[in-house]
PDB file of N, CA and C in Angstrom:
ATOM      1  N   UNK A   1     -16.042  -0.788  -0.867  1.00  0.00           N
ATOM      2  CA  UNK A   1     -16.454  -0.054  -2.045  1.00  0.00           C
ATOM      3  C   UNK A   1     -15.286   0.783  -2.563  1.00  0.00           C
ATOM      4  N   UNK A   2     -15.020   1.091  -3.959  1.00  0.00           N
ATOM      5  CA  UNK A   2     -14.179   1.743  -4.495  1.00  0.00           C
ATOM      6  C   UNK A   2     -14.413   3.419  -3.882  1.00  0.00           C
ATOM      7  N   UNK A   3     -13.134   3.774  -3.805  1.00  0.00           N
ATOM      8  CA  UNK A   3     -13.149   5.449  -3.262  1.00  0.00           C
ATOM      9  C   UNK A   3     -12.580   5.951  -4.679  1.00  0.00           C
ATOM     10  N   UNK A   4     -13.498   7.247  -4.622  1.00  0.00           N
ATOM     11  CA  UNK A   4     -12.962   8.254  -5.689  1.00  0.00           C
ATOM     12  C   UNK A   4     -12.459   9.467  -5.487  1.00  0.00           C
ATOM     13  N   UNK A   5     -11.241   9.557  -5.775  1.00  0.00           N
ATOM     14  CA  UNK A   5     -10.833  11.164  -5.143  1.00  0.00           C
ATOM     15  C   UNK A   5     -10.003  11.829  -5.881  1.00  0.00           C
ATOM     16  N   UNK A   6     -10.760  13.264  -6.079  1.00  0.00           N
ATOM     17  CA  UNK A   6     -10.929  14.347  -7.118  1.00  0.00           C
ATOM     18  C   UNK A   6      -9.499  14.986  -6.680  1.00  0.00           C
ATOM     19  N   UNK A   7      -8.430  15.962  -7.444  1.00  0.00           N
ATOM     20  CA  UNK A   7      -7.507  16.709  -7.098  1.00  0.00           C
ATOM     21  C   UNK A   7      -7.862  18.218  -6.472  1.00  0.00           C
ATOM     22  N   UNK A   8      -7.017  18.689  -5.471  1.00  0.00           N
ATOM     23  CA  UNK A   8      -7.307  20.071  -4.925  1.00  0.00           C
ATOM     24  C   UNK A   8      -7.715  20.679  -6.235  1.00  0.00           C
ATOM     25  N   UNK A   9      -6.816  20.818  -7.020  1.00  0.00           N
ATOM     26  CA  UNK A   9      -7.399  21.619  -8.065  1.00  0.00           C
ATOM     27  C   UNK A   9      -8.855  21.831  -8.586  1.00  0.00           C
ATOM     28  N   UNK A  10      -8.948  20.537  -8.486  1.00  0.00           N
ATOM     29  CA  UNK A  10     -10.684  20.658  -9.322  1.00  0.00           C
ATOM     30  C   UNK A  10     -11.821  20.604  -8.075  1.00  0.00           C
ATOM     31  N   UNK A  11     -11.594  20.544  -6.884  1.00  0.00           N
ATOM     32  CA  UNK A  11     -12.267  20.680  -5.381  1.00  0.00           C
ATOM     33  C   UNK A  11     -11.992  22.831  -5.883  1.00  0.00           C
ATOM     34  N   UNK A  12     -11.109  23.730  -6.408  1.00  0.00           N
ATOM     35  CA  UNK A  12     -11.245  24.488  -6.043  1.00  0.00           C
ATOM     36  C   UNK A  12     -12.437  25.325  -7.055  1.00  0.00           C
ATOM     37  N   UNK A  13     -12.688  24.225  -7.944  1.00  0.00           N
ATOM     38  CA  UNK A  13     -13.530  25.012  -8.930  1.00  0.00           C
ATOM     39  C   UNK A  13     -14.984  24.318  -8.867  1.00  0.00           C
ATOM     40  N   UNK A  14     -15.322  23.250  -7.941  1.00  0.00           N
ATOM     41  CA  UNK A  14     -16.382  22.673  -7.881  1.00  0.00           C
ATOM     42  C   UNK A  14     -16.236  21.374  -6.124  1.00  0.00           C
ATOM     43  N   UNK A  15     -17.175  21.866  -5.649  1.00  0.00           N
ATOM     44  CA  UNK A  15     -17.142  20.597  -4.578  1.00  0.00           C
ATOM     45  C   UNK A  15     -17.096  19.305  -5.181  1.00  0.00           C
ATOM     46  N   UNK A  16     -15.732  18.281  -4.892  1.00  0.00           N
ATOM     47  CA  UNK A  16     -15.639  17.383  -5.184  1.00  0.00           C
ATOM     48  C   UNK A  16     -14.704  16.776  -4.247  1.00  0.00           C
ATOM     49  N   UNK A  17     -15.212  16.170  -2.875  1.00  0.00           N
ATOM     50  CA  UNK A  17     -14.530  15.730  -1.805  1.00  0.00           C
ATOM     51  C   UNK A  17     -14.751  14.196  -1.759  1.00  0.00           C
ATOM     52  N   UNK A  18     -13.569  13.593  -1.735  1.00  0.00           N
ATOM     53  CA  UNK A  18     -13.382  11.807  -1.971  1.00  0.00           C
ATOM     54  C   UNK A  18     -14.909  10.976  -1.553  1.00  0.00           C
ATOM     55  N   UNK A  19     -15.397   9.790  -2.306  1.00  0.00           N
ATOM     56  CA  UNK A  19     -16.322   9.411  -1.556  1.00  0.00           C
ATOM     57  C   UNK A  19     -15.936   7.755  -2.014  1.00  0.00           C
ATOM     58  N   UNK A  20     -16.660   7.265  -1.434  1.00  0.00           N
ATOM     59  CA  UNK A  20     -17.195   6.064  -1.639  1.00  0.00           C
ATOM     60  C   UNK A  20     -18.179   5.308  -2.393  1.00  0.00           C
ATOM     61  N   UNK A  21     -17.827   4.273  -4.000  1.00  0.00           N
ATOM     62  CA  UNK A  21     -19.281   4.289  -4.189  1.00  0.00           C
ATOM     63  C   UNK A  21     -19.193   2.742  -4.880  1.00  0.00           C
ATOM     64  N   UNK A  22     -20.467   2.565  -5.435  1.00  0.00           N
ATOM     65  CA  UNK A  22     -20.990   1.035  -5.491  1.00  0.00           C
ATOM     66  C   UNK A  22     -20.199   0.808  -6.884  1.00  0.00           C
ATOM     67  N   UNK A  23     -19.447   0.151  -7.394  1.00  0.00           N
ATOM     68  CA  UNK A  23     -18.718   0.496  -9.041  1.00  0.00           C
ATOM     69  C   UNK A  23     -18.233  -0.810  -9.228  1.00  0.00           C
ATOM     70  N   UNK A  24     -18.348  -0.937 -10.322  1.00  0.00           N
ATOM     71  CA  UNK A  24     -17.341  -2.252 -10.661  1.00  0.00           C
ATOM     72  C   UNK A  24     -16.300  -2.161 -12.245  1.00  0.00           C
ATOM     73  N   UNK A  25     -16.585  -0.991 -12.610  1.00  0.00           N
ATOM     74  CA  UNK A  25     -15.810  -0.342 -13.793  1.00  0.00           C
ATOM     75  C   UNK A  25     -15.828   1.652 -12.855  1.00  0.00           C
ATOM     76  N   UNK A  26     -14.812   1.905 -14.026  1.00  0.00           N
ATOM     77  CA  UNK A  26     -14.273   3.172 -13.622  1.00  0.00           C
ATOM     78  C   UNK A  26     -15.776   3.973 -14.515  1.00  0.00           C
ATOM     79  N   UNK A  27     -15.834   3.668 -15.024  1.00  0.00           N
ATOM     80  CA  UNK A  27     -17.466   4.695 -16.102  1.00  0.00           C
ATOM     81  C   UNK A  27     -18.462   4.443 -14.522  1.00  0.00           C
ATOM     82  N   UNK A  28     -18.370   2.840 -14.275  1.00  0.00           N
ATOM     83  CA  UNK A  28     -19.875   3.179 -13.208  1.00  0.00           C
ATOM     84  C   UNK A  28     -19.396   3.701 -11.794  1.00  0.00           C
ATOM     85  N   UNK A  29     -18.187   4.083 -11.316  1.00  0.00           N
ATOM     86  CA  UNK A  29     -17.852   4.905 -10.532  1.00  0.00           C
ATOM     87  C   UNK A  29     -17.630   6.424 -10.614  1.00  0.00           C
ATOM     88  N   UNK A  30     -17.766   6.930 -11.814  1.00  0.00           N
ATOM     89  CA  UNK A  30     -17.690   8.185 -11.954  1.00  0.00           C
ATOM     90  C   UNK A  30     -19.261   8.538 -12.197  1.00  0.00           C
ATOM     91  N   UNK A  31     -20.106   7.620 -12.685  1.00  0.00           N
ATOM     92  CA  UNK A  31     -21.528   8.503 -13.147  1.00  0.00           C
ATOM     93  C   UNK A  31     -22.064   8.107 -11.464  1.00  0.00           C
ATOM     94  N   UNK A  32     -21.730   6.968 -10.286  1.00  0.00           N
ATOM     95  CA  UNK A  32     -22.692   7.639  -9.453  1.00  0.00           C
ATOM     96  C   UNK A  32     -21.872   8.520  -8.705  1.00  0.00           C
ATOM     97  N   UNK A  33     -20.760   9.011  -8.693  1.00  0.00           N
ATOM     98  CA  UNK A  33     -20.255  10.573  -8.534  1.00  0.00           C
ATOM     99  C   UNK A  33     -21.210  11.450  -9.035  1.00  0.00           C
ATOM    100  N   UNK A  34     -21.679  11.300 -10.463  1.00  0.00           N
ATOM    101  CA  UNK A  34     -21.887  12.852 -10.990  1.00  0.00           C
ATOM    102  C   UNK A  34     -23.302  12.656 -10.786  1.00  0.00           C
ATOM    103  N   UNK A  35     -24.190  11.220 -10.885  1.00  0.00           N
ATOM    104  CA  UNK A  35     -25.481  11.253  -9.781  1.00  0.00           C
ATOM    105  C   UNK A  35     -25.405  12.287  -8.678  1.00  0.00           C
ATOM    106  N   UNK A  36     -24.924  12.384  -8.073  1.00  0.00           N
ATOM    107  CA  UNK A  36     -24.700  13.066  -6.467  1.00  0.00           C
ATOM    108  C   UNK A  36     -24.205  14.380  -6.782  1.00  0.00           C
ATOM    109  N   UNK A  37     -23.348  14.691  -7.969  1.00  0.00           N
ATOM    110  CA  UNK A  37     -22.729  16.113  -8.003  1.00  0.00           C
ATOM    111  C   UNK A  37     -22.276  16.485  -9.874  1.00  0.00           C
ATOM    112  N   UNK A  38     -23.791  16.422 -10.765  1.00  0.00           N
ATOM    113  CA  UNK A  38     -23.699  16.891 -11.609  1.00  0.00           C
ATOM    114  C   UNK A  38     -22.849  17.329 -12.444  1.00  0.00           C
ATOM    115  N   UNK A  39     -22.440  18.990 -11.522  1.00  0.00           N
ATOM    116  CA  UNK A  39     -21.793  19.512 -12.228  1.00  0.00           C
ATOM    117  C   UNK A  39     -20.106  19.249 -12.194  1.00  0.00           C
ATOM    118  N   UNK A  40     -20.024  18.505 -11.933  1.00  0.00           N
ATOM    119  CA  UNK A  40     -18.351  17.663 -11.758  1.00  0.00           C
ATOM    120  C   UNK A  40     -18.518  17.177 -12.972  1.00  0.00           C
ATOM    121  N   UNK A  41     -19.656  16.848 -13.925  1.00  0.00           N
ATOM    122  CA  UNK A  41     -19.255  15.544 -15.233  1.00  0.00           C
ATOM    123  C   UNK A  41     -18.551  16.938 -16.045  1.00  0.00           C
ATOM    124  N   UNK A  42     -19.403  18.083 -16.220  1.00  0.00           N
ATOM    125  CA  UNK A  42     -18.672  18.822 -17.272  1.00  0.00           C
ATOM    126  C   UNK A  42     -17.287  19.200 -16.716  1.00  0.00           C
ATOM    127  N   UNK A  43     -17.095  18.920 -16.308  1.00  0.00           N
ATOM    128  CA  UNK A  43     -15.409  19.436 -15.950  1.00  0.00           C
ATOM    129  C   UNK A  43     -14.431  17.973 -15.936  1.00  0.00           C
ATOM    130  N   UNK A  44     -15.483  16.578 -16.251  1.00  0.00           N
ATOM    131  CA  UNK A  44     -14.276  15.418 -15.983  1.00  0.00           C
ATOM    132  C   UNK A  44     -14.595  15.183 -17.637  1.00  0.00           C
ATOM    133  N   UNK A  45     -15.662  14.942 -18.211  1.00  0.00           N
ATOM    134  CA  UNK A  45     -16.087  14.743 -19.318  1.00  0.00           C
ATOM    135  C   UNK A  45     -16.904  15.467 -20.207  1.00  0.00           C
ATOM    136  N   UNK A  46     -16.408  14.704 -21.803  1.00  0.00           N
ATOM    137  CA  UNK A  46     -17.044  16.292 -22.929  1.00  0.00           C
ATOM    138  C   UNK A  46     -18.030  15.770 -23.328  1.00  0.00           C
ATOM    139  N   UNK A  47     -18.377  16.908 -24.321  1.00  0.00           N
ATOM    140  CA  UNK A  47     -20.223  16.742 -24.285  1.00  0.00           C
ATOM    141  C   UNK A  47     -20.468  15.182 -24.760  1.00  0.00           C
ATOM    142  N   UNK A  48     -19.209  14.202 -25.416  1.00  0.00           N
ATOM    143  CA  UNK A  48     -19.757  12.703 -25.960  1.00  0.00           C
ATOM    144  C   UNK A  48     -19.482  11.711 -24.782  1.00  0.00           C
ATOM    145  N   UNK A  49     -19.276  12.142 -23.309  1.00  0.00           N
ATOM    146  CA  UNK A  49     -19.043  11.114 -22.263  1.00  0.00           C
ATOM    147  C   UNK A  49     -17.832  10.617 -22.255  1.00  0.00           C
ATOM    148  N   UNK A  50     -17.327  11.427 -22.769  1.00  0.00           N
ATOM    149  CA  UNK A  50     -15.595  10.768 -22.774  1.00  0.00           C
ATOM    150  C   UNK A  50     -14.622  11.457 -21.657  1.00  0.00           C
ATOM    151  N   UNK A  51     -13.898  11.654 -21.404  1.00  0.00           N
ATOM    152  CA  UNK A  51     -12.982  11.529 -20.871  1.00  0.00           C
ATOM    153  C   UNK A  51     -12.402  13.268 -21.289  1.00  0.00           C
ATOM    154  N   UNK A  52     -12.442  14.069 -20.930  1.00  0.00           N
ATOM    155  CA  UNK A  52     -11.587  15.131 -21.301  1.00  0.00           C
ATOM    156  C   UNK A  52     -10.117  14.647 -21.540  1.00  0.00           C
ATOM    157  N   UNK A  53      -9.600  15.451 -22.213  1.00  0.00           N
ATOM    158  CA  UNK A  53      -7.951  15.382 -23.089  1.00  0.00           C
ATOM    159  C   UNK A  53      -7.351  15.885 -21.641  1.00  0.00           C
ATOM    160  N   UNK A  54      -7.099  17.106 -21.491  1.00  0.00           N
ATOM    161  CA  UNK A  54      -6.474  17.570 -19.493  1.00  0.00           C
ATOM    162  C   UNK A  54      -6.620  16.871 -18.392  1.00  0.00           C
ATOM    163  N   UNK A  55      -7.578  15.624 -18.643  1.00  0.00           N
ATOM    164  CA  UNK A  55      -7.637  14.823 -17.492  1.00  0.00           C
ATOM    165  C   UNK A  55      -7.463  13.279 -17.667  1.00  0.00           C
ATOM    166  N   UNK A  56      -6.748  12.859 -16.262  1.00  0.00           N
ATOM    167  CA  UNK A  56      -6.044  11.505 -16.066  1.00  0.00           C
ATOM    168  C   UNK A  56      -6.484  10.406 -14.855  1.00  0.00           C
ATOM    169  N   UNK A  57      -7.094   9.805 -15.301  1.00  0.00           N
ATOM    170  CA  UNK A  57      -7.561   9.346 -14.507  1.00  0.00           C
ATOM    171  C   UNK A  57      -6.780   7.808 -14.128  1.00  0.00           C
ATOM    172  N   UNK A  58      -6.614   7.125 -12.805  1.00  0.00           N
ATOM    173  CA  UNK A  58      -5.504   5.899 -12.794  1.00  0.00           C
ATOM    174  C   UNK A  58      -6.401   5.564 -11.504  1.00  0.00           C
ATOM    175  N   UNK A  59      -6.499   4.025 -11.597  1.00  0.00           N
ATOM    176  CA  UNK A  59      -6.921   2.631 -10.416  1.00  0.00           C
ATOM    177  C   UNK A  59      -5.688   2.633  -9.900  1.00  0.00           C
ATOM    178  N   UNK A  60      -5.584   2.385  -8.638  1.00  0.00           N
ATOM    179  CA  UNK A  60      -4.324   2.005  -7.778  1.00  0.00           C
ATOM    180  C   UNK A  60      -3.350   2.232  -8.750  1.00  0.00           C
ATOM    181  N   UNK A  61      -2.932   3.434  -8.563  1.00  0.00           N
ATOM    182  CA  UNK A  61      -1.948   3.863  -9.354  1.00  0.00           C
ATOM    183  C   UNK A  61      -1.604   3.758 -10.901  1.00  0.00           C
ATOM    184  N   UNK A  62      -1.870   2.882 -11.270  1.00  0.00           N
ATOM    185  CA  UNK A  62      -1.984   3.035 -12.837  1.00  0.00           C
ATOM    186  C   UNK A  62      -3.216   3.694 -13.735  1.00  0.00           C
ATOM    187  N   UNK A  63      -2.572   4.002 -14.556  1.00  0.00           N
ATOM    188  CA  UNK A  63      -3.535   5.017 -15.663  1.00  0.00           C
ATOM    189  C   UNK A  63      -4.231   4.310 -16.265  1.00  0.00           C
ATOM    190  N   UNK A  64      -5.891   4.396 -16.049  1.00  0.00           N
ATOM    191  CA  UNK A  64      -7.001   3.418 -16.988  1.00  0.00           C
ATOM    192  C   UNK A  64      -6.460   3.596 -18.553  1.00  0.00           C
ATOM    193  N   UNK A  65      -6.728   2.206 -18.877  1.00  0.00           N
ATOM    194  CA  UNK A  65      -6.373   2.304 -20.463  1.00  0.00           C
ATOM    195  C   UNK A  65      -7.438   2.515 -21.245  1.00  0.00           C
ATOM    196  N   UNK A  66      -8.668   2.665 -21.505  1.00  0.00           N
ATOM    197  CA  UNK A  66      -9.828   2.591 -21.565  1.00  0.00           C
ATOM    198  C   UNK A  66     -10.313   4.004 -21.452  1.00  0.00           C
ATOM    199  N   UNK A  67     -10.038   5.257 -22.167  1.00  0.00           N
ATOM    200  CA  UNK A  67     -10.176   6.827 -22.303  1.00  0.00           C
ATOM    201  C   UNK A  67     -12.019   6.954 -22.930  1.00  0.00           C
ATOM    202  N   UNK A  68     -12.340   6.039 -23.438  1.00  0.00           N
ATOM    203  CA  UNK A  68     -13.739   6.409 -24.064  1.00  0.00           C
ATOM    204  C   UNK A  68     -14.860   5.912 -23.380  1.00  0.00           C
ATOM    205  N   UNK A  69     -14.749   4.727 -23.386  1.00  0.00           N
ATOM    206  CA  UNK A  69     -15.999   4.120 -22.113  1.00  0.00           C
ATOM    207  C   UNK A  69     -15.437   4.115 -20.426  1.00  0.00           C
ATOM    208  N   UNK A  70     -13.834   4.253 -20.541  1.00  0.00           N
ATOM    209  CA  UNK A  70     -13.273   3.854 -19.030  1.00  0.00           C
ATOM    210  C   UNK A  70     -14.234   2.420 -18.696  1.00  0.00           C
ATOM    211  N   UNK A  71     -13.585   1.620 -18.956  1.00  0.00           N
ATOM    212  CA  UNK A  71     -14.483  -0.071 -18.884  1.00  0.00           C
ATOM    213  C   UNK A  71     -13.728  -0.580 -17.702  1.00  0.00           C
ATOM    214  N   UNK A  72     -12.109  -0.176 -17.790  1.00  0.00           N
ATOM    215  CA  UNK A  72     -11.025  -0.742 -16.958  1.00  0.00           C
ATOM    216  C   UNK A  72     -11.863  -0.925 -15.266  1.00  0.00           C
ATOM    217  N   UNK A  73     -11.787  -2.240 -14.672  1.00  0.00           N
ATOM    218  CA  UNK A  73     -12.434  -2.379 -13.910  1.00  0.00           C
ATOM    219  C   UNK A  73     -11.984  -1.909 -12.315  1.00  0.00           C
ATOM    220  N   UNK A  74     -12.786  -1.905 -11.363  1.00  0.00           N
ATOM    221  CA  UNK A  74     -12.309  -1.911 -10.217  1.00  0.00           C
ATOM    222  C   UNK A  74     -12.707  -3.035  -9.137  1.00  0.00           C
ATOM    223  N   UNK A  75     -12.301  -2.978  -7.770  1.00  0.00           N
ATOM    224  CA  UNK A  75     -12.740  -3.638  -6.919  1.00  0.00           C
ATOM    225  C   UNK A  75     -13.367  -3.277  -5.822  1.00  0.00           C
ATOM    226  N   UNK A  76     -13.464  -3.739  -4.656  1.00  0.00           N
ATOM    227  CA  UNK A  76     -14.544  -3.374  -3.383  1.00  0.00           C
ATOM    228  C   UNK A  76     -13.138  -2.329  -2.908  1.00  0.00           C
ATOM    229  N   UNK A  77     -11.550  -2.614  -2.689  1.00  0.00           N
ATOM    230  CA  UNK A  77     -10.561  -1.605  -2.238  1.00  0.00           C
ATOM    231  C   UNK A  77      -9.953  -0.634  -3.441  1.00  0.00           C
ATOM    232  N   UNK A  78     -10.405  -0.715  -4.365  1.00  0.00           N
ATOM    233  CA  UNK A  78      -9.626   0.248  -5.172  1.00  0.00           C
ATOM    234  C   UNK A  78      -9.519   1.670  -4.636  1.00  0.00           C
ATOM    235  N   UNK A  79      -8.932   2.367  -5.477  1.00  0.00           N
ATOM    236  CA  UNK A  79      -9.091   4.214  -5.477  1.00  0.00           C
ATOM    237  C   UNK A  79      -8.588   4.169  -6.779  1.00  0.00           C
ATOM    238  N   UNK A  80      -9.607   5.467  -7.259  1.00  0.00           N
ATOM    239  CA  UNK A  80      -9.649   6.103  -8.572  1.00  0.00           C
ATOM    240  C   UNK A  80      -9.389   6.989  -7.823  1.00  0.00           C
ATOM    241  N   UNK A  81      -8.342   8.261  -8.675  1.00  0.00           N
ATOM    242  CA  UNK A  81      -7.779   9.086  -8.711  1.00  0.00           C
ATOM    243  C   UNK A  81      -7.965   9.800  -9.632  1.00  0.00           C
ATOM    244  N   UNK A  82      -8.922  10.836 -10.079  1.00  0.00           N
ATOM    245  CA  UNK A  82      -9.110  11.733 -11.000  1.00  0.00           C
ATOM    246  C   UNK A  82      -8.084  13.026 -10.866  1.00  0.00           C
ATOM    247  N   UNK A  83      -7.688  13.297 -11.923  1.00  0.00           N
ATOM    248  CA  UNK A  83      -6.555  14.414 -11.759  1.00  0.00           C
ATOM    249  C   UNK A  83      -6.815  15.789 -13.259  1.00  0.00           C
ATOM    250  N   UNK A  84      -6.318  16.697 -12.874  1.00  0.00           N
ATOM    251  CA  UNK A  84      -6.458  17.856 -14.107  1.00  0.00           C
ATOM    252  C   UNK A  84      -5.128  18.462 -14.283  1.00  0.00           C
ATOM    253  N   UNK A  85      -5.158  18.293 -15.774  1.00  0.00           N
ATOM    254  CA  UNK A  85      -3.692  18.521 -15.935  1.00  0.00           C
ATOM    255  C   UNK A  85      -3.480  20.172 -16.078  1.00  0.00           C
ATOM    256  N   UNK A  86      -2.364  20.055 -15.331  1.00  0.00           N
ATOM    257  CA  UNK A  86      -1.843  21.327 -15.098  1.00  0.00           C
ATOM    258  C   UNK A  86      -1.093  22.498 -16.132  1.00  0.00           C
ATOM    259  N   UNK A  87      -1.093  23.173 -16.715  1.00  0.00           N
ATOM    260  CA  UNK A  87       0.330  23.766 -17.738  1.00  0.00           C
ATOM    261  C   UNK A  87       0.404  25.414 -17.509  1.00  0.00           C
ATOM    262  N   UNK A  88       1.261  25.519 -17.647  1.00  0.00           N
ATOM    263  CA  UNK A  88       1.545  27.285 -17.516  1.00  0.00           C
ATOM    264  C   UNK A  88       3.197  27.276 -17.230  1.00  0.00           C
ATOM    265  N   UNK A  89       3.109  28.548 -17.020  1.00  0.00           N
ATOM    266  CA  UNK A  89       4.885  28.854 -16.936  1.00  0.00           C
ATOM    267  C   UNK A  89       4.907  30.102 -16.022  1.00  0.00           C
TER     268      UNK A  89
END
């Protein structure tokens, strides 16, 4: 099964510790994430199901191309890598 795993950063503002789940696109691996932990969608996605602008999400290392539905698919070994972008000085 595809693993999904959230950055320290966003584990420090909401429990979001790597899991395992049934997916065959990156959209149906993130909603049964937010099945299980709600309040993780408002912090990955805005109120139209998209994709927040600060966040990056990439399958085995590359960056899904697919920002609105995330369609880009996965497999039984993938990892999604959700990330929050960082800025300050």
């Amino acid at each position: 099964m595809p693993r999904v795993v959230f950055t320290e950063n966003l584990n420090r503002h909401v429990n979001c510790p790597a899991q395992q789940v049934q997916a065959g696109t990156v959209r149906d691996a993130l909603d049964a994430v937010f099945a299980q932990n709600p309040i993780l969608r408002g912090y990955v996605l805005d109120d139209q199901g998209r994709l927040r602008k600060h966040m990056l999400v990439a399958v085995d290392g590359h960056i899904i191309n697919d920002r609105q539905s995330m369609s880009d698919t996965v497999d039984e070994a993938s990892e999604i890598y959700v990330a929050q972008a960082l800025s300050g000085g």
